[in-house]
N, C-alpha and C. Protein backbone atom coordinates (compact mmCIF):
# COMPACT_ATOMS: atom_id res chain seq x y z
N UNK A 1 13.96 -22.97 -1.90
CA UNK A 1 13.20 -21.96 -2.62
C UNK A 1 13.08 -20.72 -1.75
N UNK A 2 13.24 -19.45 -2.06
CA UNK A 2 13.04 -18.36 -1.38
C UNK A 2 11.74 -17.98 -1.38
N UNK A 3 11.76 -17.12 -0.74
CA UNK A 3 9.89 -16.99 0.10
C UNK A 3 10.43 -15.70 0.36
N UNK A 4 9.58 -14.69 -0.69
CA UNK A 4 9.38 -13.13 -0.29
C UNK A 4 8.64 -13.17 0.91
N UNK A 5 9.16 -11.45 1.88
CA UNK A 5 9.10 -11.97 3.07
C UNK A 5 8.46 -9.97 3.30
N UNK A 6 8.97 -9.18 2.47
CA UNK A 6 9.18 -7.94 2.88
C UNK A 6 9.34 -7.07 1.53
N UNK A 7 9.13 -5.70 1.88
CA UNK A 7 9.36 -4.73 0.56
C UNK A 7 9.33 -3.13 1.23
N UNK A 8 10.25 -2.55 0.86
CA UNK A 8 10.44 -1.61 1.73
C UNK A 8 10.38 0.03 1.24
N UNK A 9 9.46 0.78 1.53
CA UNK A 9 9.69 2.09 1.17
C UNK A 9 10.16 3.22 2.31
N UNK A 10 10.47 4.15 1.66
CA UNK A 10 11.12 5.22 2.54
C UNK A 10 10.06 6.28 3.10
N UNK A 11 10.10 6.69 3.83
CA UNK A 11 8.64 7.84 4.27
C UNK A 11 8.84 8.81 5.09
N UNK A 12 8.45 9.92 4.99
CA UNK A 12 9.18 11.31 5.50
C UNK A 12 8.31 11.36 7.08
N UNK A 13 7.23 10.98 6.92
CA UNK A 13 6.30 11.18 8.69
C UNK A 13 5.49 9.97 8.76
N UNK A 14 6.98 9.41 9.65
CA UNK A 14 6.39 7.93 10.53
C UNK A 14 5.27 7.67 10.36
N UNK A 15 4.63 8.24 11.56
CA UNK A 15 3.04 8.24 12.13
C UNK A 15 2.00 8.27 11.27
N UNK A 16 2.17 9.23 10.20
CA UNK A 16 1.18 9.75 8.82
C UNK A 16 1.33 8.75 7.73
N UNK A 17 2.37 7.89 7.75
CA UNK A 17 1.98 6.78 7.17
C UNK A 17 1.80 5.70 7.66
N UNK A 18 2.37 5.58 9.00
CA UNK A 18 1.56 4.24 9.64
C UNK A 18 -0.06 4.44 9.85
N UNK A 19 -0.42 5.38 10.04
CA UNK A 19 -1.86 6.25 9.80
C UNK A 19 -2.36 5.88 9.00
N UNK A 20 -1.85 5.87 7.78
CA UNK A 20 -2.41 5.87 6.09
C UNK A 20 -2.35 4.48 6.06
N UNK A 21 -1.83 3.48 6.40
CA UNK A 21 -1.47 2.56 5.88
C UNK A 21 -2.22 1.11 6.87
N UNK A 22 -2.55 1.72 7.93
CA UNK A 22 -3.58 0.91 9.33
C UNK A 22 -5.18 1.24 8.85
N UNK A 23 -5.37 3.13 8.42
CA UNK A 23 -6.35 3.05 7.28
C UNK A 23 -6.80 2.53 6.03
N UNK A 24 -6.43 2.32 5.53
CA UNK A 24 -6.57 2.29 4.04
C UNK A 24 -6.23 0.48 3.55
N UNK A 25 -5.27 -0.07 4.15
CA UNK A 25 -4.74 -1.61 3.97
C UNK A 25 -5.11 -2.49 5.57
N UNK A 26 -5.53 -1.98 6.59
CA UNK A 26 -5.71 -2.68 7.48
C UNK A 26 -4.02 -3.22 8.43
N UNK A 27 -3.05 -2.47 7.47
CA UNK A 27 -1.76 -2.80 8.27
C UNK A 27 -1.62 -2.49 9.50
N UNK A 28 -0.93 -3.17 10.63
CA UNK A 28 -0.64 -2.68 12.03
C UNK A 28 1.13 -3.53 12.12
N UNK A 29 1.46 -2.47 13.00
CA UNK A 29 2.88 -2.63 13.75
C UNK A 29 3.31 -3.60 14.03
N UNK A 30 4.46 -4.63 13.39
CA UNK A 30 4.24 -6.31 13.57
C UNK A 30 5.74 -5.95 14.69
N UNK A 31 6.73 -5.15 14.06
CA UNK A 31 8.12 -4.99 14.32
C UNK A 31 8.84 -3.49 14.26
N UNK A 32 9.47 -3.47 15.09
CA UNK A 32 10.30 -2.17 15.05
C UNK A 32 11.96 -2.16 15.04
N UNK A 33 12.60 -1.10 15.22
CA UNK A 33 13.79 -1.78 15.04
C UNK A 33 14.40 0.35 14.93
N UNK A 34 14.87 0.39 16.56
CA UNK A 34 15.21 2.28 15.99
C UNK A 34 16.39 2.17 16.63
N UNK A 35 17.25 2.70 15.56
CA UNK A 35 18.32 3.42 15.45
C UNK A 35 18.77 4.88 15.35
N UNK A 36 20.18 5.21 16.16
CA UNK A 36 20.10 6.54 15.70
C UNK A 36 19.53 7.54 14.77
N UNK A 37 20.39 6.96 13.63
CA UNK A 37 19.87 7.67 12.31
C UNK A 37 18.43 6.91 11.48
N UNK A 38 18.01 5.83 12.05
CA UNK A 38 16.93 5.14 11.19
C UNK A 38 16.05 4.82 12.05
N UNK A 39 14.79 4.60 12.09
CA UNK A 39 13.92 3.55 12.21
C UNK A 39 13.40 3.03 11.48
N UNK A 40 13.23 1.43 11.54
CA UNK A 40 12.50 0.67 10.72
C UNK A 40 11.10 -0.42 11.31
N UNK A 41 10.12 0.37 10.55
CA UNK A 41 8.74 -0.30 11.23
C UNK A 41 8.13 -1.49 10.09
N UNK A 42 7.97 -2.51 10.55
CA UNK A 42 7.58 -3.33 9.71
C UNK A 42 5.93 -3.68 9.82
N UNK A 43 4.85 -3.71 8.63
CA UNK A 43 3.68 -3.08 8.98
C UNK A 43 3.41 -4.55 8.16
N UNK A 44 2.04 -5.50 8.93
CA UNK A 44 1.22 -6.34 8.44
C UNK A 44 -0.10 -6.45 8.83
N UNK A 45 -1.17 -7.23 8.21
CA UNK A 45 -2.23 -7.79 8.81
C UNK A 45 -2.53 -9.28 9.13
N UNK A 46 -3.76 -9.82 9.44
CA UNK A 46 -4.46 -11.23 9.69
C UNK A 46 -3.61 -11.70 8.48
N UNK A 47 -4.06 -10.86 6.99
CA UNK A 47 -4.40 -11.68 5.80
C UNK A 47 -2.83 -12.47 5.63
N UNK A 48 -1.97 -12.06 5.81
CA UNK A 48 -0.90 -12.87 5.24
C UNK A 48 0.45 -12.38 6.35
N UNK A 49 1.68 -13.35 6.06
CA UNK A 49 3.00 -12.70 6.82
C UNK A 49 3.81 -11.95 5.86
N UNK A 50 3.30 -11.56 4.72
CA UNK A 50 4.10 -10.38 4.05
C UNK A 50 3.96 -9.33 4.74
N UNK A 51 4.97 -8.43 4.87
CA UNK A 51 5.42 -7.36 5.63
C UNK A 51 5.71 -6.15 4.50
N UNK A 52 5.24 -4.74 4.77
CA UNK A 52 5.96 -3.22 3.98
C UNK A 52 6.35 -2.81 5.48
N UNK A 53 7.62 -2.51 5.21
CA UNK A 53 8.77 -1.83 5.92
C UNK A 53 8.99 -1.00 5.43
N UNK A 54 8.35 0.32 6.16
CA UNK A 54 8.54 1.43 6.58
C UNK A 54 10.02 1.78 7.02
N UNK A 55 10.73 3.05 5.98
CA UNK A 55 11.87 3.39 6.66
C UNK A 55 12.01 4.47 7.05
N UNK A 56 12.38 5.36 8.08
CA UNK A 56 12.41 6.43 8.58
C UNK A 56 13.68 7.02 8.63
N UNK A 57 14.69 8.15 7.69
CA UNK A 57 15.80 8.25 7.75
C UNK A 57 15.99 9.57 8.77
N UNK A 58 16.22 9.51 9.65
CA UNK A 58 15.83 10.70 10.84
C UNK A 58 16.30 11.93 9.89
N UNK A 59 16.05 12.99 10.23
CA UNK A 59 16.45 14.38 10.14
C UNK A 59 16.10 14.71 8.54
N UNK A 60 16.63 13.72 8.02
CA UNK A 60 15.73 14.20 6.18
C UNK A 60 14.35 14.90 5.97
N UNK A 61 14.05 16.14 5.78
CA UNK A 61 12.91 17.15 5.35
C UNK A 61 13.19 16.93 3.36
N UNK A 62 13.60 16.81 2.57
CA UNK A 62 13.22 16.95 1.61
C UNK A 62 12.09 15.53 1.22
N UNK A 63 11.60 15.34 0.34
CA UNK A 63 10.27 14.08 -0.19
C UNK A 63 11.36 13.44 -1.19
N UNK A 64 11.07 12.35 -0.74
CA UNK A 64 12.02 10.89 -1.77
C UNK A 64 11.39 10.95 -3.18
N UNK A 65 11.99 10.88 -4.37
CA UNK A 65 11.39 10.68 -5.73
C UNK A 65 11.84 9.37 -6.01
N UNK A 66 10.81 8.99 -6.74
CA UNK A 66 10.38 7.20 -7.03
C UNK A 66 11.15 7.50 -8.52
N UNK A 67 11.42 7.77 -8.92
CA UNK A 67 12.17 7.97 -10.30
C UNK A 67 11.25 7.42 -11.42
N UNK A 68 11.98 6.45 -12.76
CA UNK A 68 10.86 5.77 -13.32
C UNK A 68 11.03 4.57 -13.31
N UNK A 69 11.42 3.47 -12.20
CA UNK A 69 11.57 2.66 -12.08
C UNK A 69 10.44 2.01 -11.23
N UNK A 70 9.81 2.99 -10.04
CA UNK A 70 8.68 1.84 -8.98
C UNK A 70 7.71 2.63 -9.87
N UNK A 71 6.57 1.23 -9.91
CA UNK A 71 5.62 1.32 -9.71
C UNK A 71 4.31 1.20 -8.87
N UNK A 72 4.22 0.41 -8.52
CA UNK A 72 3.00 0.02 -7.41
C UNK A 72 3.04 -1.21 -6.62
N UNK A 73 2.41 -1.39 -5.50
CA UNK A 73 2.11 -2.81 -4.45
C UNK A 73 0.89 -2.69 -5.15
N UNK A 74 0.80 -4.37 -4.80
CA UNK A 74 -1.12 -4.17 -5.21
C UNK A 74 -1.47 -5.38 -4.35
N UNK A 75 -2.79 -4.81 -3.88
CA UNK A 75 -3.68 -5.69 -2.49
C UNK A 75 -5.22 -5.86 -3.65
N UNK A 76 -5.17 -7.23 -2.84
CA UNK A 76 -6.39 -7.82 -3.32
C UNK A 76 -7.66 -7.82 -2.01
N UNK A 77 -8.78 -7.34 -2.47
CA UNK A 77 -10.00 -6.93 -1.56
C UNK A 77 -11.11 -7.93 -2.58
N UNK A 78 -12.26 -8.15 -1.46
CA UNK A 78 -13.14 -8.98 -1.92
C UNK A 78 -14.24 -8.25 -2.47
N UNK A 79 -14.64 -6.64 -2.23
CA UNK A 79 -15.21 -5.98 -3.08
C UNK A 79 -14.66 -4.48 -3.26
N UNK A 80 -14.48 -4.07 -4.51
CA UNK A 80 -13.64 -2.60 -5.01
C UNK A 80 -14.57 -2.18 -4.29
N UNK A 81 -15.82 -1.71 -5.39
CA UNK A 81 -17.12 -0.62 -5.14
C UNK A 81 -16.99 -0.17 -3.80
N UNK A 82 -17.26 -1.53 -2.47
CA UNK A 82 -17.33 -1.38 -1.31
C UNK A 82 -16.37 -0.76 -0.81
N UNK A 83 -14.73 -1.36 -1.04
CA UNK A 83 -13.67 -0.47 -0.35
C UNK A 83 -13.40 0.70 -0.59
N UNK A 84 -13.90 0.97 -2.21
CA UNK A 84 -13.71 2.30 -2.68
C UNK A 84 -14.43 3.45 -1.89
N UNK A 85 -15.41 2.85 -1.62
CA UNK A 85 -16.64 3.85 -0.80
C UNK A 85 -16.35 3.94 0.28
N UNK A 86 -15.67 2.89 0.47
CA UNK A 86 -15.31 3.49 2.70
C UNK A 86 -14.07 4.20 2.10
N UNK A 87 -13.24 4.16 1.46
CA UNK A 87 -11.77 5.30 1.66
C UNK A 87 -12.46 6.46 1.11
N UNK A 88 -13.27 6.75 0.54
CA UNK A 88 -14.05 8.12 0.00
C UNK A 88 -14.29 8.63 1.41
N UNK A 89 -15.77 7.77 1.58
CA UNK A 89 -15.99 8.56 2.75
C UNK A 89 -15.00 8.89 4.20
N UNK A 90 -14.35 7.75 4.10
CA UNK A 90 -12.91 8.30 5.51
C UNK A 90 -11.94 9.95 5.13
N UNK A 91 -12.49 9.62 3.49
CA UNK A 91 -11.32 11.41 3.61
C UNK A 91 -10.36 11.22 2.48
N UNK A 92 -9.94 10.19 2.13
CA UNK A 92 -9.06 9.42 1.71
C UNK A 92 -9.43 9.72 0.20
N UNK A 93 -8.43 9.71 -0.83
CA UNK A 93 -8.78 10.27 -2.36
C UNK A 93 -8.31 8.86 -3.35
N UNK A 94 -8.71 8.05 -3.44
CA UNK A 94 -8.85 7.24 -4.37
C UNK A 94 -8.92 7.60 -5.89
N UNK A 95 -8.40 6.67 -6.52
CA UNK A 95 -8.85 6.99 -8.55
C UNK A 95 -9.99 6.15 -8.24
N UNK A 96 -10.71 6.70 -9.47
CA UNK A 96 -11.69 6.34 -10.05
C UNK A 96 -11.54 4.94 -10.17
N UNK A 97 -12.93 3.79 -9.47
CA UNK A 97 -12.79 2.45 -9.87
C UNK A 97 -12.44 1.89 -11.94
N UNK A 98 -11.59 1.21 -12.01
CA UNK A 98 -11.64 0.82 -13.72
C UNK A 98 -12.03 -0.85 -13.29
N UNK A 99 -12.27 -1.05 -14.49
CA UNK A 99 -12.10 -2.31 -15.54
C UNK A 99 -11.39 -2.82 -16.61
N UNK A 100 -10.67 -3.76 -16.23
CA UNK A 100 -9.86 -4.24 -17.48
C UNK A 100 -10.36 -5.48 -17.78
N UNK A 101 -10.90 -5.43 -19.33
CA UNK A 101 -11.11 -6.64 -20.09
C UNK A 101 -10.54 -6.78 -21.48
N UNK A 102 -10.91 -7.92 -21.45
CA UNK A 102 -10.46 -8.41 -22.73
C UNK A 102 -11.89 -9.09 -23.63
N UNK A 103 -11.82 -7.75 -24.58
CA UNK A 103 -13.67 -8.43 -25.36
C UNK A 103 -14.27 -8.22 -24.03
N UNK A 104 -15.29 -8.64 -24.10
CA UNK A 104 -16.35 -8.89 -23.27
C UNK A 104 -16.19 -9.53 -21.36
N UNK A 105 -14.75 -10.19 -21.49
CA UNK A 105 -14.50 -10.78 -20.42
C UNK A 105 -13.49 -9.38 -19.42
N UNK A 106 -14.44 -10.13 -17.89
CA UNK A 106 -13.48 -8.98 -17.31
C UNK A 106 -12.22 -10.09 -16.39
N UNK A 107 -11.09 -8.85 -16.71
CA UNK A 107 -10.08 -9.51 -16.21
C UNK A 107 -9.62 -8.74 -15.02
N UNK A 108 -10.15 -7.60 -14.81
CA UNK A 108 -9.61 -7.09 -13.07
C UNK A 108 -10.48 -6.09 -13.10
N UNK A 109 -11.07 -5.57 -11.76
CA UNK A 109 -11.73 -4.46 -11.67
C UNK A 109 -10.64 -4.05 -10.41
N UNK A 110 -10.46 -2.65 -10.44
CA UNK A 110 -9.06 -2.14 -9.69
C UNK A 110 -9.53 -0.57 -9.17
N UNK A 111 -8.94 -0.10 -8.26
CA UNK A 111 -8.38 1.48 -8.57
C UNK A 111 -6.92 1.75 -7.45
N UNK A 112 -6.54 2.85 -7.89
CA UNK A 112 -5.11 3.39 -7.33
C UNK A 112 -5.40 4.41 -6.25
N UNK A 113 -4.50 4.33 -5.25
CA UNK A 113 -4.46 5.19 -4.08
C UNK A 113 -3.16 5.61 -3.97
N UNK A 114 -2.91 6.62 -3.49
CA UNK A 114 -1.18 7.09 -2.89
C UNK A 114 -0.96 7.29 -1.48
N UNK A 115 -0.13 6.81 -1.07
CA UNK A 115 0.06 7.19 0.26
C UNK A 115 0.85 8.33 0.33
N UNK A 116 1.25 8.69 1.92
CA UNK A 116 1.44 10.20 1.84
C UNK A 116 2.62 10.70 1.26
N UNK A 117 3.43 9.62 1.11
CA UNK A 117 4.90 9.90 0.24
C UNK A 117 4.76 9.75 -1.43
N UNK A 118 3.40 9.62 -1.61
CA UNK A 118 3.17 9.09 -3.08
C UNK A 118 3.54 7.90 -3.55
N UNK A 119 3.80 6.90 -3.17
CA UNK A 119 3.27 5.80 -3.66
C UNK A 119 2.34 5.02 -3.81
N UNK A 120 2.46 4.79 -4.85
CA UNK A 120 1.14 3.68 -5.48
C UNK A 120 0.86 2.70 -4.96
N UNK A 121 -0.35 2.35 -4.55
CA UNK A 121 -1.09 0.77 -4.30
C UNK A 121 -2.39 0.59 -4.88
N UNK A 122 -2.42 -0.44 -5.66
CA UNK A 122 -3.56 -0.87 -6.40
C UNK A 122 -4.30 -1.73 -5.70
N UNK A 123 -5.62 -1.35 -5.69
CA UNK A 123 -6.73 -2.17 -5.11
C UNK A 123 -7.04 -3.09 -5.80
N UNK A 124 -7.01 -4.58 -5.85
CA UNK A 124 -7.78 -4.85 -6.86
C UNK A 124 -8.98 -6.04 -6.42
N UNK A 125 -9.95 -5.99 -7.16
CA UNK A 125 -10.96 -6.95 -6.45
C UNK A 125 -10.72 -8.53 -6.50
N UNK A 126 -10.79 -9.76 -6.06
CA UNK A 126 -10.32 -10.34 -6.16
C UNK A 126 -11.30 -11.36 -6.86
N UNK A 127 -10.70 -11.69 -8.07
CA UNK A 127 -11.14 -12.64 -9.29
C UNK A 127 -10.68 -12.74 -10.49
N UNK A 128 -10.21 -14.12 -11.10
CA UNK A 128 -9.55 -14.61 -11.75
C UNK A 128 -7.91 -14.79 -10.86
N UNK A 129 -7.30 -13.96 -11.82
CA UNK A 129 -5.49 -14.36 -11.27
C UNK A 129 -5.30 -13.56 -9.92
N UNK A 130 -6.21 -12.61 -9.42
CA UNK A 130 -5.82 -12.23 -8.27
C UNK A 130 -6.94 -12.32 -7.17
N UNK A 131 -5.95 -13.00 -6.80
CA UNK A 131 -6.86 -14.01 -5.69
C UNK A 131 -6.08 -13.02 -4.46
């Protein structure tokens, strides 16, 4: 059986997203790996051995477009409200916390952040299917 291991986006300033991403997800520097034209930083925490790999294509100045194919990573936290309020106050621009239910029952309380290349990561609190 295969065992996801990794998922990889592209990012124009190293540092400003290992920055964003040690802020905001608790990720730190597990692996590196630099090449002429590339570096590749592989970024985790405590919570698990899934890895986002960071790619760095040296000398590229234009911003990567996600086309309409990606959409989002999504991390599970034990309270929104709470995390929402520390990335506010750090500086950091969060969406607005939601709720998704069904009738009366709630089935995720969430919100969206971008990192500095614009991609999406969903917060979501953890109960019911996302544990």
């Amino acid at each position: 059986m295969a065992k996801i291991i990794h998922s990889m986006i592209r990012v124009l300033d190293l540092q400003k997203s290992m920055d964003f991403y040690a802020d905001v997800l608790g990720l730190r520097e597990s692996h590196r790996l630099d090449f002429p034209d590339f570096t590749l930083v592989y970024l985790r925490n405590d919570e698990n051995d899934f890895e986002l790999e960071l790619t760095l294509n040296k000398g590229r100045e234009e911003p990567y477009t996600h086309g309409t194919g990606y959409g989002h990573i999504a991390v599970a936290v034990a309270d929104v409200a709470a995390e929402h309020a520390r990335l506010v106050a750090a500086g950091r621009e969060p969406a607005p916390v939601k709720e998704f239910k069904r009738g009366d029952e709630l089935l995720a309380r969430f919100f969206f952040i971008q990192d500095p290349d614009g991609y999406k990561i969903e917060v979501l609190e953890r109960h019911g299917h996302y544990q």
